[in-house]
PDB file of N, CA and C in Angstrom:
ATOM      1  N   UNK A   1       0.818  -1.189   0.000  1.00  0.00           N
ATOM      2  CA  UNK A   1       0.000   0.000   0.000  1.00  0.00           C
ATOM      3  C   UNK A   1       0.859   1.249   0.000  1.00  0.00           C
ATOM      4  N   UNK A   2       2.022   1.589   0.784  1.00  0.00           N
ATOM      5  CA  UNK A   2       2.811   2.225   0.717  1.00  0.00           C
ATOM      6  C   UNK A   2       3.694   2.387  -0.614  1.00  0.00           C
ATOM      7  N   UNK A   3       3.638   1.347  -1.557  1.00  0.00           N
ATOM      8  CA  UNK A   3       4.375   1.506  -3.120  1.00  0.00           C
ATOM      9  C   UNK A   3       3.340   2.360  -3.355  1.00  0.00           C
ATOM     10  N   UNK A   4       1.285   1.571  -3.574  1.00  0.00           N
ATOM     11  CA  UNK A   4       0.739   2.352  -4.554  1.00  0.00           C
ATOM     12  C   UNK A   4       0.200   4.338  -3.929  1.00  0.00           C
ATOM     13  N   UNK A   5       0.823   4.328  -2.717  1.00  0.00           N
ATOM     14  CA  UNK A   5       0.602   6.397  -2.083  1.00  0.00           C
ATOM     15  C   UNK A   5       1.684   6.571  -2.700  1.00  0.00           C
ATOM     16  N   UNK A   6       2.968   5.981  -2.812  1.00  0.00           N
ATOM     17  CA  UNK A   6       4.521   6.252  -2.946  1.00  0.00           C
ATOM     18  C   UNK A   6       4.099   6.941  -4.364  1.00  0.00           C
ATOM     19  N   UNK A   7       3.949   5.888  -5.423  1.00  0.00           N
ATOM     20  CA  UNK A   7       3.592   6.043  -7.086  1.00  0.00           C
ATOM     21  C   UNK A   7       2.537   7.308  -7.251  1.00  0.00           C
ATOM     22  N   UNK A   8       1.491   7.036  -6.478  1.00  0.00           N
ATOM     23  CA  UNK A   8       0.622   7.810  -6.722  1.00  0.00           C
ATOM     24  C   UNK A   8       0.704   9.690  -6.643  1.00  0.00           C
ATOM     25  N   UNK A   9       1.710   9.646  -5.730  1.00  0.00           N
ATOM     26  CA  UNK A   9       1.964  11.077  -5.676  1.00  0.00           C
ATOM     27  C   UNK A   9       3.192  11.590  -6.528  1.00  0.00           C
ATOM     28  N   UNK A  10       3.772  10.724  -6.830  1.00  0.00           N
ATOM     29  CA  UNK A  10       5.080  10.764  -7.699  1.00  0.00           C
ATOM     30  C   UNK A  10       4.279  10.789  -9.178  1.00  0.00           C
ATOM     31  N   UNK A  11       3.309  10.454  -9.329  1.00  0.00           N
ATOM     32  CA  UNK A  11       2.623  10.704 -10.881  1.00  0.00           C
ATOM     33  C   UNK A  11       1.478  11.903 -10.759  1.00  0.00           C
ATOM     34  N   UNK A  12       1.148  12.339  -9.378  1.00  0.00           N
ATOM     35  CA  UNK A  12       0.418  13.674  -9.227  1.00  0.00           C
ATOM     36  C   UNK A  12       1.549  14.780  -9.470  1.00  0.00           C
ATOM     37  N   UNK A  13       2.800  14.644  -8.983  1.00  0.00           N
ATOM     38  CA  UNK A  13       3.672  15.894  -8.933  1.00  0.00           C
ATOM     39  C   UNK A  13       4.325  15.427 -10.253  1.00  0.00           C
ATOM     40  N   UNK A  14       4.503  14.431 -11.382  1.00  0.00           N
ATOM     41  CA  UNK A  14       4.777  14.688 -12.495  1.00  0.00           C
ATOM     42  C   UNK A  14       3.641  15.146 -13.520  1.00  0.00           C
ATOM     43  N   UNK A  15       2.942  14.849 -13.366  1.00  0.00           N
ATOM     44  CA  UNK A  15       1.657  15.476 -13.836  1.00  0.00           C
ATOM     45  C   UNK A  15       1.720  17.500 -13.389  1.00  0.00           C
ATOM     46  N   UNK A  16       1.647  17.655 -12.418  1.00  0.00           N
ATOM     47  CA  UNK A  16       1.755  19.037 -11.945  1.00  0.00           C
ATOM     48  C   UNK A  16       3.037  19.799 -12.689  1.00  0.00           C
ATOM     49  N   UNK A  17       4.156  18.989 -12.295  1.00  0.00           N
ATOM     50  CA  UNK A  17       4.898  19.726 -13.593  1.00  0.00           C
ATOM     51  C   UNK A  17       4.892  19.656 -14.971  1.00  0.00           C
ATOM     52  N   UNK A  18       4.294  18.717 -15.834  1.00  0.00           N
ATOM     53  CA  UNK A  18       4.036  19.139 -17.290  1.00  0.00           C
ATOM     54  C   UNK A  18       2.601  20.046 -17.201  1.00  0.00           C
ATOM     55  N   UNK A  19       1.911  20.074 -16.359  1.00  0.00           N
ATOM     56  CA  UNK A  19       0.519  20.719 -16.897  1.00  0.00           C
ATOM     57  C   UNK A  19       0.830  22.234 -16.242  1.00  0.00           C
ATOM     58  N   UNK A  20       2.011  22.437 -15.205  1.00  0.00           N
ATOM     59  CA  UNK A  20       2.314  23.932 -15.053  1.00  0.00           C
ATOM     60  C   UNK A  20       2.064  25.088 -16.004  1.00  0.00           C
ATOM     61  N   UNK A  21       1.479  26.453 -15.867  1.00  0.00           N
ATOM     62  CA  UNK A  21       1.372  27.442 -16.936  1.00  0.00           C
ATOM     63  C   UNK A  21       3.179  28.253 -16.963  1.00  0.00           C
ATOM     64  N   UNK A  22       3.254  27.900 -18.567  1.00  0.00           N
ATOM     65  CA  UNK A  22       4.330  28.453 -18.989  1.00  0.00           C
ATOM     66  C   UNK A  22       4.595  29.997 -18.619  1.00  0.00           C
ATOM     67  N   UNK A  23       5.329  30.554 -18.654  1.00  0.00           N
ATOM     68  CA  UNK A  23       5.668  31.393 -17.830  1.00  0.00           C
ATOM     69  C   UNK A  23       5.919  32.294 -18.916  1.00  0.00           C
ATOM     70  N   UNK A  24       5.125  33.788 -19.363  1.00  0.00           N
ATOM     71  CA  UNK A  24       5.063  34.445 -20.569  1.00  0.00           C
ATOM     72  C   UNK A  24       6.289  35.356 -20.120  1.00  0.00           C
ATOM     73  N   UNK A  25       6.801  35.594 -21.543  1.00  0.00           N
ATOM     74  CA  UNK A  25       7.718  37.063 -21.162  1.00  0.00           C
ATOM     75  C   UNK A  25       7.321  38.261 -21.611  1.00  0.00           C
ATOM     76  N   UNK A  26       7.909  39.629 -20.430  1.00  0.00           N
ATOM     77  CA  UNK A  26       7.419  40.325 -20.385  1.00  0.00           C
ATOM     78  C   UNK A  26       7.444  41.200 -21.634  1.00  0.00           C
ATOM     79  N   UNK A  27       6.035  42.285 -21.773  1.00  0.00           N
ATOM     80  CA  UNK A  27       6.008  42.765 -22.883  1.00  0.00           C
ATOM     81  C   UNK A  27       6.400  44.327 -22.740  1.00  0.00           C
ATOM     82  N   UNK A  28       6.963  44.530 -24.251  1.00  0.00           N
ATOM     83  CA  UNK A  28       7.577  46.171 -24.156  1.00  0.00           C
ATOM     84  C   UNK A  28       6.349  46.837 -24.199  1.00  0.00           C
ATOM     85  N   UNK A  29       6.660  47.893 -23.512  1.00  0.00           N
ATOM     86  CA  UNK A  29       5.464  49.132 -23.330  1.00  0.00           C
ATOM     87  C   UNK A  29       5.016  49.540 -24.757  1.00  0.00           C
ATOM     88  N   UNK A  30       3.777  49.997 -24.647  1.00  0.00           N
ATOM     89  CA  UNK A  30       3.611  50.663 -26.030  1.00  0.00           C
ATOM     90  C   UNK A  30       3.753  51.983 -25.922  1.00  0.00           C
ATOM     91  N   UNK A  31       3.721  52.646 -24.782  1.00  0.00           N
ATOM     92  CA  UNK A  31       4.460  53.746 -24.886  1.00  0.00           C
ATOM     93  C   UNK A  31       5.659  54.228 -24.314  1.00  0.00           C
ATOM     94  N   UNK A  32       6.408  53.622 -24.257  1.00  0.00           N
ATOM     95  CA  UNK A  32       8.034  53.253 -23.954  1.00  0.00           C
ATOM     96  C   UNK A  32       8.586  54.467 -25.327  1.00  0.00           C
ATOM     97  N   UNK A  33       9.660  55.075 -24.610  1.00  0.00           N
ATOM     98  CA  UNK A  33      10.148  56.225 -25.594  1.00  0.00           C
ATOM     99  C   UNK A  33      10.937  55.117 -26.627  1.00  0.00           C
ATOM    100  N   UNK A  34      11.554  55.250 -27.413  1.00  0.00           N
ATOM    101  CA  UNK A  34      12.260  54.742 -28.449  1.00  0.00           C
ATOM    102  C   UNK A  34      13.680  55.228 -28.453  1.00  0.00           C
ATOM    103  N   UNK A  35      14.698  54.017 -28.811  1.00  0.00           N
ATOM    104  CA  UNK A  35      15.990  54.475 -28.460  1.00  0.00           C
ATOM    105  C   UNK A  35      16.250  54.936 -29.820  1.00  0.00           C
ATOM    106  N   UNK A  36      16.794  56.191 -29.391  1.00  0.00           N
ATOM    107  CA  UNK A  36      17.369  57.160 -30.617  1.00  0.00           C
ATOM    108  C   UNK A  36      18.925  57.269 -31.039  1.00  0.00           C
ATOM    109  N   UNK A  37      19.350  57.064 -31.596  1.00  0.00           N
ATOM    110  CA  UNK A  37      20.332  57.849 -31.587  1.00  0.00           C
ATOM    111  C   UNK A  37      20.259  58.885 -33.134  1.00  0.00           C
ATOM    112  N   UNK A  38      20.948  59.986 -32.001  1.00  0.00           N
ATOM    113  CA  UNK A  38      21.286  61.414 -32.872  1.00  0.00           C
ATOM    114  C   UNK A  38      22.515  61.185 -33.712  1.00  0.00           C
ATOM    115  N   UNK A  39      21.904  61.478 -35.327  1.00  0.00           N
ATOM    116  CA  UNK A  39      22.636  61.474 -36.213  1.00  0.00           C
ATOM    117  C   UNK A  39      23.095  62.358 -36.701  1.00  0.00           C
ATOM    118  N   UNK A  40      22.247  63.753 -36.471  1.00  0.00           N
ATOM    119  CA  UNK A  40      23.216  64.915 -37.040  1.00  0.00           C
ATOM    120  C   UNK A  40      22.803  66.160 -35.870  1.00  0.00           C
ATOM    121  N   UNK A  41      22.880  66.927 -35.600  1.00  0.00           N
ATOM    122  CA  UNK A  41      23.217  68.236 -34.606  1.00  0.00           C
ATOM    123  C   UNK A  41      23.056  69.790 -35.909  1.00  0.00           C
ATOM    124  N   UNK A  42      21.851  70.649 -35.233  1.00  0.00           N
ATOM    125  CA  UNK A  42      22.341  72.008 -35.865  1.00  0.00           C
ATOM    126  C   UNK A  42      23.060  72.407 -34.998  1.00  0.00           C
ATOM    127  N   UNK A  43      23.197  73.945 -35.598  1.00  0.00           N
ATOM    128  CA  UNK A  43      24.450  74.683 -34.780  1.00  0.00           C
ATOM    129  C   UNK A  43      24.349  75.000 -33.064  1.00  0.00           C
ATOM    130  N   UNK A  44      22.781  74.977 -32.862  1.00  0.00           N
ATOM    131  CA  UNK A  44      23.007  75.102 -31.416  1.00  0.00           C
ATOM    132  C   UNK A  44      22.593  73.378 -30.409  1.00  0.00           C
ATOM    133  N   UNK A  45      22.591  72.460 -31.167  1.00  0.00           N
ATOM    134  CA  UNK A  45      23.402  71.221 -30.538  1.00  0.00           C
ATOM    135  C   UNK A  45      22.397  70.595 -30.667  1.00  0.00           C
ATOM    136  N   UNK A  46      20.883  70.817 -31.108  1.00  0.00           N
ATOM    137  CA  UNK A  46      19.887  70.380 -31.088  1.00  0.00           C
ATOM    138  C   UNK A  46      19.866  69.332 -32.349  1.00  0.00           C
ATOM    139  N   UNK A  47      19.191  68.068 -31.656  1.00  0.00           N
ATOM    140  CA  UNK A  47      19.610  66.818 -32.794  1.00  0.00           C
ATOM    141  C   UNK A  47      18.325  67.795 -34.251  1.00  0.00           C
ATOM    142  N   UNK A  48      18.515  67.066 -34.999  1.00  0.00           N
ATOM    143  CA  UNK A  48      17.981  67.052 -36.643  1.00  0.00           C
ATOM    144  C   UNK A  48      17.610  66.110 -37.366  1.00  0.00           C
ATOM    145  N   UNK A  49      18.709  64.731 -37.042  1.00  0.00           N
ATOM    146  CA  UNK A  49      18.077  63.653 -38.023  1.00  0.00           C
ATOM    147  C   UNK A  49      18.632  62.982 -36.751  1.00  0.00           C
ATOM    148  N   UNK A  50      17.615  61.712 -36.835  1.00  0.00           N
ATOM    149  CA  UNK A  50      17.683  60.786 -35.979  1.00  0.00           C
ATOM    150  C   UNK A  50      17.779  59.470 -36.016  1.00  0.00           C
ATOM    151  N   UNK A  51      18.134  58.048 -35.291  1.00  0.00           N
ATOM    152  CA  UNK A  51      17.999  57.089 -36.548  1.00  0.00           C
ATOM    153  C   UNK A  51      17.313  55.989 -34.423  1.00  0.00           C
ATOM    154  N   UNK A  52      16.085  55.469 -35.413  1.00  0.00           N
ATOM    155  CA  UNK A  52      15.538  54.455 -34.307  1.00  0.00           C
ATOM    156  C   UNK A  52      15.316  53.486 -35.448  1.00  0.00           C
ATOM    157  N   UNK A  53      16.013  52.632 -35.121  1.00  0.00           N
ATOM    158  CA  UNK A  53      15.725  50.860 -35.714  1.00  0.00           C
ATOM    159  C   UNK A  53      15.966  50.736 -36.822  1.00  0.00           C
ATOM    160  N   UNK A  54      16.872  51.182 -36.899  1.00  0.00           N
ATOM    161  CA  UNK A  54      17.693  51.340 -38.302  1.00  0.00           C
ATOM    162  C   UNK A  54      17.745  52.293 -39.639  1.00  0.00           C
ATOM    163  N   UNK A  55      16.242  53.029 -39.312  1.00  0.00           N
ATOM    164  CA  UNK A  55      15.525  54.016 -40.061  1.00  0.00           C
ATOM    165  C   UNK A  55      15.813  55.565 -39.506  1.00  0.00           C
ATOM    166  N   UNK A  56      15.971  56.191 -40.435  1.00  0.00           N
ATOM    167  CA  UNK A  56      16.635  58.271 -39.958  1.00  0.00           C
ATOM    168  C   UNK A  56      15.166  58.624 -39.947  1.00  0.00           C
ATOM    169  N   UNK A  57      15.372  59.481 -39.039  1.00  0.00           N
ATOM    170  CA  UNK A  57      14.260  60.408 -39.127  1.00  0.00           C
ATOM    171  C   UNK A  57      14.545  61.772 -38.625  1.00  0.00           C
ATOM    172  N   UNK A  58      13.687  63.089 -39.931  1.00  0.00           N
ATOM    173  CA  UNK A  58      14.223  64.394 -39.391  1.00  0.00           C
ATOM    174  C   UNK A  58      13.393  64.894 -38.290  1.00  0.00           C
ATOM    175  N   UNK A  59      13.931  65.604 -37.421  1.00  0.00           N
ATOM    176  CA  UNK A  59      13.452  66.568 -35.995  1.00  0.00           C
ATOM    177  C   UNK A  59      12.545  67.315 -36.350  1.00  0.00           C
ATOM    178  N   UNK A  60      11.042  67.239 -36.280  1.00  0.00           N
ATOM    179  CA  UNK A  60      10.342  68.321 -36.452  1.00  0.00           C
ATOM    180  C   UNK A  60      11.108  69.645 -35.477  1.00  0.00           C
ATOM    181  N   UNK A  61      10.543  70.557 -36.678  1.00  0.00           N
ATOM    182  CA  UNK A  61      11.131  72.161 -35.669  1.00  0.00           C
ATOM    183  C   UNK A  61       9.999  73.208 -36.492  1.00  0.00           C
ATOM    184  N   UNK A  62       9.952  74.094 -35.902  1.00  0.00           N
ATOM    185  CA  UNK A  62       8.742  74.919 -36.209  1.00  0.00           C
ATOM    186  C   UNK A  62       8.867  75.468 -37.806  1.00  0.00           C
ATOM    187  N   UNK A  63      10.086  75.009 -38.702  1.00  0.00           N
ATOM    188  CA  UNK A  63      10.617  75.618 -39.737  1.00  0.00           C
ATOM    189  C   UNK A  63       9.690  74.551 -40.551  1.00  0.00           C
ATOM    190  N   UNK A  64      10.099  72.882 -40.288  1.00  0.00           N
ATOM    191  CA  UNK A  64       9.218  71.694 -40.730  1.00  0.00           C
ATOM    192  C   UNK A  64       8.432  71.092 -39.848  1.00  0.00           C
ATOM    193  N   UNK A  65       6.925  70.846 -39.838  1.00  0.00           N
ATOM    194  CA  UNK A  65       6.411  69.975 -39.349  1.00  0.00           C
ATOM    195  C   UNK A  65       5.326  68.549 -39.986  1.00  0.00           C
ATOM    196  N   UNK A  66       6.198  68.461 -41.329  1.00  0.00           N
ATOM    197  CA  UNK A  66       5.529  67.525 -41.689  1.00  0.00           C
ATOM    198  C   UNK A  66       6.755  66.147 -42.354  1.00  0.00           C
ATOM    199  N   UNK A  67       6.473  64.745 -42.666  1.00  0.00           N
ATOM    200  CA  UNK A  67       7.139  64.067 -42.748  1.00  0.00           C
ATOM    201  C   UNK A  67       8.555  64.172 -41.600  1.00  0.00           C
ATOM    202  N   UNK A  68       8.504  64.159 -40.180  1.00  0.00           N
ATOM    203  CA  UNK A  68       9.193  64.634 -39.346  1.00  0.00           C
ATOM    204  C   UNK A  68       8.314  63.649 -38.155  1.00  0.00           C
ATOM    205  N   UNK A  69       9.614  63.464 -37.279  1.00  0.00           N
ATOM    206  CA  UNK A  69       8.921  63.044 -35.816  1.00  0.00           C
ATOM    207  C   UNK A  69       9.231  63.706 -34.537  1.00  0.00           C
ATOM    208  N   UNK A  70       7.984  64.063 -33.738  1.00  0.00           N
ATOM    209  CA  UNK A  70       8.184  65.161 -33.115  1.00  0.00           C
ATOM    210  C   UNK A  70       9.480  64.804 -31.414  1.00  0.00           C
ATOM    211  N   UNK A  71      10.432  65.296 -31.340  1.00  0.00           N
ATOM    212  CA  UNK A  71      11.193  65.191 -30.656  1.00  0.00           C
ATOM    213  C   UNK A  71      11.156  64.563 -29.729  1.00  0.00           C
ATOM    214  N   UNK A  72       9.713  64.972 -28.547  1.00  0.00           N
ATOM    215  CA  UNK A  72       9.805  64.156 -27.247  1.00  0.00           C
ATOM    216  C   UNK A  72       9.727  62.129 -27.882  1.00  0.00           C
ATOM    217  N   UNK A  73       8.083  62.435 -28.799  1.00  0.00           N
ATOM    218  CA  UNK A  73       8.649  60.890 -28.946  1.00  0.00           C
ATOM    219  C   UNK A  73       9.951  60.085 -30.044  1.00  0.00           C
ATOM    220  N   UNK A  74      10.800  60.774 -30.100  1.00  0.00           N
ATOM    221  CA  UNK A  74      12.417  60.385 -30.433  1.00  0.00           C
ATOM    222  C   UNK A  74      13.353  60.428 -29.207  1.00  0.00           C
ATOM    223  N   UNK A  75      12.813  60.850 -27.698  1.00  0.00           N
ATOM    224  CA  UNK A  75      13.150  60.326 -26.943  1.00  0.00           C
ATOM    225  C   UNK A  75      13.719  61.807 -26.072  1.00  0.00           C
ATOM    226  N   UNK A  76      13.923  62.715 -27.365  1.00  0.00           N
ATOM    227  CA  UNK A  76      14.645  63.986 -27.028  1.00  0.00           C
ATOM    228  C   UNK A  76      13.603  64.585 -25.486  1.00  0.00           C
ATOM    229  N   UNK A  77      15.389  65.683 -24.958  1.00  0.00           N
ATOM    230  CA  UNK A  77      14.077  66.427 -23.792  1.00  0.00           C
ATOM    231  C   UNK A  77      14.073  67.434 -24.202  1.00  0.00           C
ATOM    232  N   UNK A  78      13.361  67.869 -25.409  1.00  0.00           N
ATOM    233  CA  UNK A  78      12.419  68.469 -25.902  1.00  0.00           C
ATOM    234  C   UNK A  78      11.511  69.167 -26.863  1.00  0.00           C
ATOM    235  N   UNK A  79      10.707  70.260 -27.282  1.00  0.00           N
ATOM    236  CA  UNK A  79       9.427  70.161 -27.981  1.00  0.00           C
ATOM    237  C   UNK A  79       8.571  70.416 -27.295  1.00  0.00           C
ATOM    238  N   UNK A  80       7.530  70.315 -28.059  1.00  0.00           N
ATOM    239  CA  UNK A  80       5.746  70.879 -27.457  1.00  0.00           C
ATOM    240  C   UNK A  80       5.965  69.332 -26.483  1.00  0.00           C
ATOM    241  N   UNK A  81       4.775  69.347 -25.574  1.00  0.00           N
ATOM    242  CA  UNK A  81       4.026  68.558 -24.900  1.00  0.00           C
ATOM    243  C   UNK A  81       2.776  67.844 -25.056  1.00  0.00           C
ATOM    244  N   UNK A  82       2.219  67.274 -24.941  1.00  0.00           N
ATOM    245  CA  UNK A  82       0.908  66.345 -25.526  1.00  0.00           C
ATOM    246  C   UNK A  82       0.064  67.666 -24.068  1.00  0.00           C
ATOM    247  N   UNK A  83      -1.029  67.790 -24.591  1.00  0.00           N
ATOM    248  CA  UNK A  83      -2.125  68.659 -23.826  1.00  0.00           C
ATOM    249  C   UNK A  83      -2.592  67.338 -22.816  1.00  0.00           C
ATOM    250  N   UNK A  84      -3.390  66.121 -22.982  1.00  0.00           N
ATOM    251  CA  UNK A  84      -3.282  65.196 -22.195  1.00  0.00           C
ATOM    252  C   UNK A  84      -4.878  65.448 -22.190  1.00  0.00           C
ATOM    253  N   UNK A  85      -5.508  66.964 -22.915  1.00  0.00           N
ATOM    254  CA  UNK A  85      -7.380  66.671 -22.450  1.00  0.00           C
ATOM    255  C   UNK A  85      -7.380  66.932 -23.781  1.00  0.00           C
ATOM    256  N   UNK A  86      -8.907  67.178 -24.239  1.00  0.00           N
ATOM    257  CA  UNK A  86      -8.937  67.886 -25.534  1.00  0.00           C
ATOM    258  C   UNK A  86      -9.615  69.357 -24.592  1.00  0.00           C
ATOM    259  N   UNK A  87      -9.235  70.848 -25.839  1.00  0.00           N
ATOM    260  CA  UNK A  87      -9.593  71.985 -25.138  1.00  0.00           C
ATOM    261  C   UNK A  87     -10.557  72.442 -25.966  1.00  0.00           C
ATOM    262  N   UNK A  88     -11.425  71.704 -26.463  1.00  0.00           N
ATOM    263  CA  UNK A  88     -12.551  71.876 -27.480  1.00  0.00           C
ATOM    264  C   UNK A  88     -12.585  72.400 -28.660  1.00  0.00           C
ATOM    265  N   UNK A  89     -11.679  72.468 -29.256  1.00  0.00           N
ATOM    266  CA  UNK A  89     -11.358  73.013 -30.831  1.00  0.00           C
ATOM    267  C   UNK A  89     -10.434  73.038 -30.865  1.00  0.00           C
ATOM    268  N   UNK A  90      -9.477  72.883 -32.764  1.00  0.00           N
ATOM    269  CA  UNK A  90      -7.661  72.562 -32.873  1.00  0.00           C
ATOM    270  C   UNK A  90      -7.346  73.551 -32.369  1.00  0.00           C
ATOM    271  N   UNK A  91      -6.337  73.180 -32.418  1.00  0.00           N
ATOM    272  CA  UNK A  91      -5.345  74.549 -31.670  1.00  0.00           C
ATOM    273  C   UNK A  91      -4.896  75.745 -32.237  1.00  0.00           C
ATOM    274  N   UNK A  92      -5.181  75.671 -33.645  1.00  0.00           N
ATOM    275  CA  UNK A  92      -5.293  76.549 -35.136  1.00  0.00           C
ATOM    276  C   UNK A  92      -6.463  77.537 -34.889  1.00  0.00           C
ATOM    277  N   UNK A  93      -7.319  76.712 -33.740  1.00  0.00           N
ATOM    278  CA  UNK A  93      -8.705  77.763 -34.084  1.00  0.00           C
ATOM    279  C   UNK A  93      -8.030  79.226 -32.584  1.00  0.00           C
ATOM    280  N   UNK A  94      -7.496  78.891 -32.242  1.00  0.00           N
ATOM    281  CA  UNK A  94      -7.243  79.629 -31.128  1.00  0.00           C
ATOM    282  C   UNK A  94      -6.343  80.744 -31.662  1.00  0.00           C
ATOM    283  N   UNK A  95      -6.702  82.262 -30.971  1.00  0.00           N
ATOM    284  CA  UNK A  95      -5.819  82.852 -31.353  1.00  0.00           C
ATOM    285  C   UNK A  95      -4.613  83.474 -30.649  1.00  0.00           C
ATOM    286  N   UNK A  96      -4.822  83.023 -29.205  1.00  0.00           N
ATOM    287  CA  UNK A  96      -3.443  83.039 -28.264  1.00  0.00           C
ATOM    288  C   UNK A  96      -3.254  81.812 -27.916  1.00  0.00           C
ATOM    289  N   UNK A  97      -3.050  81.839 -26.373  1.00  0.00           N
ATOM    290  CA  UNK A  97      -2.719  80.480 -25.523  1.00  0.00           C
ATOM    291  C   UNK A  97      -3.836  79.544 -25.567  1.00  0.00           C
ATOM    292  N   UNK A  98      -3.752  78.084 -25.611  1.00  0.00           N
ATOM    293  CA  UNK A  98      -4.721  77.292 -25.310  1.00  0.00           C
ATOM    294  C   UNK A  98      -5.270  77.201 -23.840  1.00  0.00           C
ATOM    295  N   UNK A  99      -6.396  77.698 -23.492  1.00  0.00           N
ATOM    296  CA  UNK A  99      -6.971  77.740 -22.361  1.00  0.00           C
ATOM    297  C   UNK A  99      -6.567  76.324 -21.052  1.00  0.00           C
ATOM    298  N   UNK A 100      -6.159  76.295 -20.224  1.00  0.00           N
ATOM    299  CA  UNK A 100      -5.908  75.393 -19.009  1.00  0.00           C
ATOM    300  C   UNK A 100      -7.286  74.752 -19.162  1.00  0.00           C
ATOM    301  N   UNK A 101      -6.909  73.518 -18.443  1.00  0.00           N
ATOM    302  CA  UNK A 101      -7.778  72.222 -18.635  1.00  0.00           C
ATOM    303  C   UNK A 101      -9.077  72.506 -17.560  1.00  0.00           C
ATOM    304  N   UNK A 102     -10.244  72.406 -17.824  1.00  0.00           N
ATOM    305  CA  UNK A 102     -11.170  72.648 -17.323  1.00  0.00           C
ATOM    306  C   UNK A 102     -11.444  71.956 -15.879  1.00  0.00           C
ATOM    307  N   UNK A 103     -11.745  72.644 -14.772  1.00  0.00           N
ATOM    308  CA  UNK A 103     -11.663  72.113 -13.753  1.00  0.00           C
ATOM    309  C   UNK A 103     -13.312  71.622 -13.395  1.00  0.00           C
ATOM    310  N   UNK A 104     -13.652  70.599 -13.042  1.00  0.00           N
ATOM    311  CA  UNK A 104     -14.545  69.956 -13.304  1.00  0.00           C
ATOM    312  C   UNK A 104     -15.827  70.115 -12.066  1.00  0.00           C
ATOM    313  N   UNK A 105     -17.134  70.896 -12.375  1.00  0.00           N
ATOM    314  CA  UNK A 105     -18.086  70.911 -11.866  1.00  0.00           C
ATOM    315  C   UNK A 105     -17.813  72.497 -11.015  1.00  0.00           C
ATOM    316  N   UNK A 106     -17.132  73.734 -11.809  1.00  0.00           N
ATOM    317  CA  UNK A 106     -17.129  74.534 -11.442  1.00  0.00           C
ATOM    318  C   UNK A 106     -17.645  75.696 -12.461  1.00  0.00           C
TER     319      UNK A 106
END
């Protein structure tokens, strides 16, 4: 009787280890900055072309903002900022500052 508890738990704990859940690896952020490196510098030190994953890309700057990626997400510290609300119309429609984020139930 002692062989068939002996066996019996020796085929519960081999059983337990093949039917264990595999153990996933962890996943990259989706908004994880992107490693850059600076490929070219204007004159006051500020990168211009950039290269993430094997591909260049130019520095938006207020001179270009199209076919360009905007600095913070190239990793740079800095550029505009993401607003983080919407302020109820583009930002084109405004004709100074974009109004501060509405404080809620006032």
């Amino acid at each position: 009787m002692n062989t068939i508890t002996g066996l019996s738990i020796a085929a519960f704990a081999a059983i337990g280890l093949v039917s264990a859940p595999a153990l996933a690896k962890p996943h990259a952020r989706h908004d994880a900055q992107p490693a850059a490196q600076i490929v070219k510098r204007d004159a006051r030190g500020h990168a211009t072309v950039v290269r993430i994953n094997g591909n260049e890309y130019e520095v938006c700057t207020k001179q270009m903002t199209d076919s360009c990626i905007n600095p913070r997400q190239a990793g740079l510290n800095w550029g505009n900022r993401p607003l983080g609300y919407w302020p109820g119309k583009p930002a084109s429609d405004f004709s100074g500052k974009i109004p501060p984020k509405p404080v809620p139930g006032v």
